[in-house]
N, C-alpha and C. Protein backbone atom coordinates (compact mmCIF):
# COMPACT_ATOMS: atom_id res chain seq x y z
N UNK A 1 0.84 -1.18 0.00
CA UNK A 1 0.00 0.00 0.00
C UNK A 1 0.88 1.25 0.00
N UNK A 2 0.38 2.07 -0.47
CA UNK A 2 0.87 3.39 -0.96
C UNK A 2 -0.02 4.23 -0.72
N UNK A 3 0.57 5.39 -0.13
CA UNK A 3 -0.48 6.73 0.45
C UNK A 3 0.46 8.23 -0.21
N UNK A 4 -0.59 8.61 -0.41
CA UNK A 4 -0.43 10.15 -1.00
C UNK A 4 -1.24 11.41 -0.42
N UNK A 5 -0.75 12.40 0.20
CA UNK A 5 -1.64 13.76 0.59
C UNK A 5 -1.61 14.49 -0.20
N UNK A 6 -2.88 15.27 -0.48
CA UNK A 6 -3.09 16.45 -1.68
C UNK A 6 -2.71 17.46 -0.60
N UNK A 7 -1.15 18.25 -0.84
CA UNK A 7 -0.92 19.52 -0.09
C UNK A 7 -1.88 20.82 -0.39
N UNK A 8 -2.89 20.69 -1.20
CA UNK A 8 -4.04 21.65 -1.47
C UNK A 8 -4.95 21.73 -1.25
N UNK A 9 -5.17 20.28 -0.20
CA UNK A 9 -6.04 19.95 0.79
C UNK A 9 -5.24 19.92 2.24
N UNK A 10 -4.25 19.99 2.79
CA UNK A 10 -4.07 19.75 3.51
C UNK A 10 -3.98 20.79 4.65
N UNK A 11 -4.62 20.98 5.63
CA UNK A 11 -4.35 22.27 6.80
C UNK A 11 -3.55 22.11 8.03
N UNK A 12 -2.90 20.74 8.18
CA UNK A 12 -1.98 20.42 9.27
C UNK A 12 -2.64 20.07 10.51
N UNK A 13 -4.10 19.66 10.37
CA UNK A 13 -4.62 19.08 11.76
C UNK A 13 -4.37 18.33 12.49
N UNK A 14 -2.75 17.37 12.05
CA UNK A 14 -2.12 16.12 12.78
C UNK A 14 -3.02 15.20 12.84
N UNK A 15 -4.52 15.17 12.48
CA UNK A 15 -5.11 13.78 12.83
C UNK A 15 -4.38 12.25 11.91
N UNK A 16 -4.10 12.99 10.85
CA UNK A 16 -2.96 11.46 10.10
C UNK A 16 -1.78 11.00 11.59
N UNK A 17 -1.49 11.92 11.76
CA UNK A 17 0.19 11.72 12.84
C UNK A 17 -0.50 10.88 13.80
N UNK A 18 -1.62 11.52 14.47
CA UNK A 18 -2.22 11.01 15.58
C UNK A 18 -2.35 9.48 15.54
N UNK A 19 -2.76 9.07 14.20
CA UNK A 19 -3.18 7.81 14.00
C UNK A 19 -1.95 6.82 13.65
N UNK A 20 -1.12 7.16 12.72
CA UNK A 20 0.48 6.56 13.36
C UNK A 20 1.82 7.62 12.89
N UNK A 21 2.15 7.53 13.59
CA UNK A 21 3.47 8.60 13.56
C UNK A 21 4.39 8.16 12.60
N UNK A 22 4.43 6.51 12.26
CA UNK A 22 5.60 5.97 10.93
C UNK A 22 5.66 5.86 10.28
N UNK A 23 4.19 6.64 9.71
CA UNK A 23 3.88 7.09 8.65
C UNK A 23 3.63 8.35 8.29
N UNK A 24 3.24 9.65 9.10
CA UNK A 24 2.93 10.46 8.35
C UNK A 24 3.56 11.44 10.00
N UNK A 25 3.94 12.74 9.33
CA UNK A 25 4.37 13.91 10.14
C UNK A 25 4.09 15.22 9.85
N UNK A 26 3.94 15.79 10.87
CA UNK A 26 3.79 17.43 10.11
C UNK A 26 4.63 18.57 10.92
N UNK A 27 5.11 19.34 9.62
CA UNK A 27 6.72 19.48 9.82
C UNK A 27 6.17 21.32 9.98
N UNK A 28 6.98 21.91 10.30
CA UNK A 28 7.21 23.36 10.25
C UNK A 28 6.18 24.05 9.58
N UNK A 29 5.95 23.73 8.27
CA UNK A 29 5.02 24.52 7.03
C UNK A 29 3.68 23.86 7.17
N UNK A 30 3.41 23.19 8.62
CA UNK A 30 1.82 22.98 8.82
C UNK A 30 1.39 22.37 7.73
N UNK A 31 2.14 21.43 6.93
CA UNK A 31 1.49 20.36 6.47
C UNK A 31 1.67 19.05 6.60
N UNK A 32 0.93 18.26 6.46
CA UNK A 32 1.48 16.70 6.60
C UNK A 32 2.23 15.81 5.81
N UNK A 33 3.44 14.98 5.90
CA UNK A 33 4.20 14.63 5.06
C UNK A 33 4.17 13.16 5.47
N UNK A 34 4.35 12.72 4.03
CA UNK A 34 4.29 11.19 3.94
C UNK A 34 6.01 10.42 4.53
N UNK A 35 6.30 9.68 5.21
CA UNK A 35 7.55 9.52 5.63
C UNK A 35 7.72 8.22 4.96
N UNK A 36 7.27 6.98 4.79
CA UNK A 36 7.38 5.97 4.04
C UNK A 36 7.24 6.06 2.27
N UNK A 37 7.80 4.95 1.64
CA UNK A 37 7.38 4.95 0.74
C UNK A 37 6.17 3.76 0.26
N UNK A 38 6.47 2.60 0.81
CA UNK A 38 5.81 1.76 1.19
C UNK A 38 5.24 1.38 2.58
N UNK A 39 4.07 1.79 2.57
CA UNK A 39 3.23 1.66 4.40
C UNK A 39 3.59 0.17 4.92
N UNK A 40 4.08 -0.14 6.02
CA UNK A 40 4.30 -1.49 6.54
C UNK A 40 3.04 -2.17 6.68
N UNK A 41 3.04 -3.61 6.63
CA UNK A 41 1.95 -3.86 7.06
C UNK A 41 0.79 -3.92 7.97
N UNK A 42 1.80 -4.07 8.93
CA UNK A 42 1.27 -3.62 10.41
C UNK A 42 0.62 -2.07 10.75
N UNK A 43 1.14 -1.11 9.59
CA UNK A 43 0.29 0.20 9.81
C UNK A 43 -0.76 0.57 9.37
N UNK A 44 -0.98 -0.68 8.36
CA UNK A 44 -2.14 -0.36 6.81
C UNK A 44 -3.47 -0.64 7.99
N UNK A 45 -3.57 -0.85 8.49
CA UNK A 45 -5.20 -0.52 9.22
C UNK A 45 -4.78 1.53 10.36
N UNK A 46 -3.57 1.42 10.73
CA UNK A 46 -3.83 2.90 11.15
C UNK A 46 -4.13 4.49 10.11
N UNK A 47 -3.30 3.81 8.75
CA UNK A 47 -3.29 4.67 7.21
C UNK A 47 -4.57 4.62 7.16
N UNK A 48 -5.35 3.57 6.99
CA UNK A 48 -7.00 3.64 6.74
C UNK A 48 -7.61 4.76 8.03
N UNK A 49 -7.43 4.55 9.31
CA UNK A 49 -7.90 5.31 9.89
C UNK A 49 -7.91 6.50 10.17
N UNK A 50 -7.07 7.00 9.22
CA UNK A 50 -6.12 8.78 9.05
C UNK A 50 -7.13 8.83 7.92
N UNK A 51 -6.94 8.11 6.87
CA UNK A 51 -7.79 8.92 5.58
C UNK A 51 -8.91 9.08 6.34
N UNK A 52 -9.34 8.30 7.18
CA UNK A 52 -11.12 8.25 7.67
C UNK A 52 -11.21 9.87 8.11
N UNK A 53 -10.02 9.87 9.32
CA UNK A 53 -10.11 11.19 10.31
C UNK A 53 -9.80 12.57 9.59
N UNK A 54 -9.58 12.60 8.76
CA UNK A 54 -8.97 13.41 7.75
C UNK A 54 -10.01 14.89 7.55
N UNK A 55 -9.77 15.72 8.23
CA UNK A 55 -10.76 16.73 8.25
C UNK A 55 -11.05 17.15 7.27
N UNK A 56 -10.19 17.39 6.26
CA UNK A 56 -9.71 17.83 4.62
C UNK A 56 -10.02 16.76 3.56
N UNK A 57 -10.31 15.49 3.67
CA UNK A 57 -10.17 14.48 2.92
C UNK A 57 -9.15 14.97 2.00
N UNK A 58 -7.92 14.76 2.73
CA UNK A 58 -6.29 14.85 1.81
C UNK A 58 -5.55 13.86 1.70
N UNK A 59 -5.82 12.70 2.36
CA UNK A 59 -5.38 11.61 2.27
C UNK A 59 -5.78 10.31 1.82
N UNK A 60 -5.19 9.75 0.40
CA UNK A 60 -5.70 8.45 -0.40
C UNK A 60 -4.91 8.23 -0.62
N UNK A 61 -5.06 6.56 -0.63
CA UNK A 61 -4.25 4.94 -0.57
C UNK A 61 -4.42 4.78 -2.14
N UNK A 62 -3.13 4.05 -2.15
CA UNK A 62 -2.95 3.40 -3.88
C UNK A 62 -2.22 2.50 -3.44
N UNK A 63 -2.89 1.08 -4.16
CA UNK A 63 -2.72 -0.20 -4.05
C UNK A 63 -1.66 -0.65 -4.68
């Protein structure tokens, strides 16, 4: 699994971070950044639960 944020959606609400940190961060410029390139397996149910929480819907999975 593979995740991507639209930075033109994105407002830096940390709810991605919240949901796992080894995947996603938000850095200085209040946006959220993807830190993997490939999501581990063990995170692919917390990635689902970030796109869910996603105030912006800025965050979608590619298979």
């Amino acid at each position: 699994m593979k995740v991507k944020i639209d930075e033109s959606l994105c407002e830096g609400h940390a709810k991605c971070m919240e949901a796992t940190e080894i995947v996603f961060e938000v850095r200085d410029d209040d946006l959220s950044h993807v830190l993997v390139e490939v999501v581990p397996e063990e995170e692919e149910a917390n990635v689902v639960r970030a796109v869910r929480t996603c105030p912006r819907a800025a965050i979608s999975i590619e298979e």
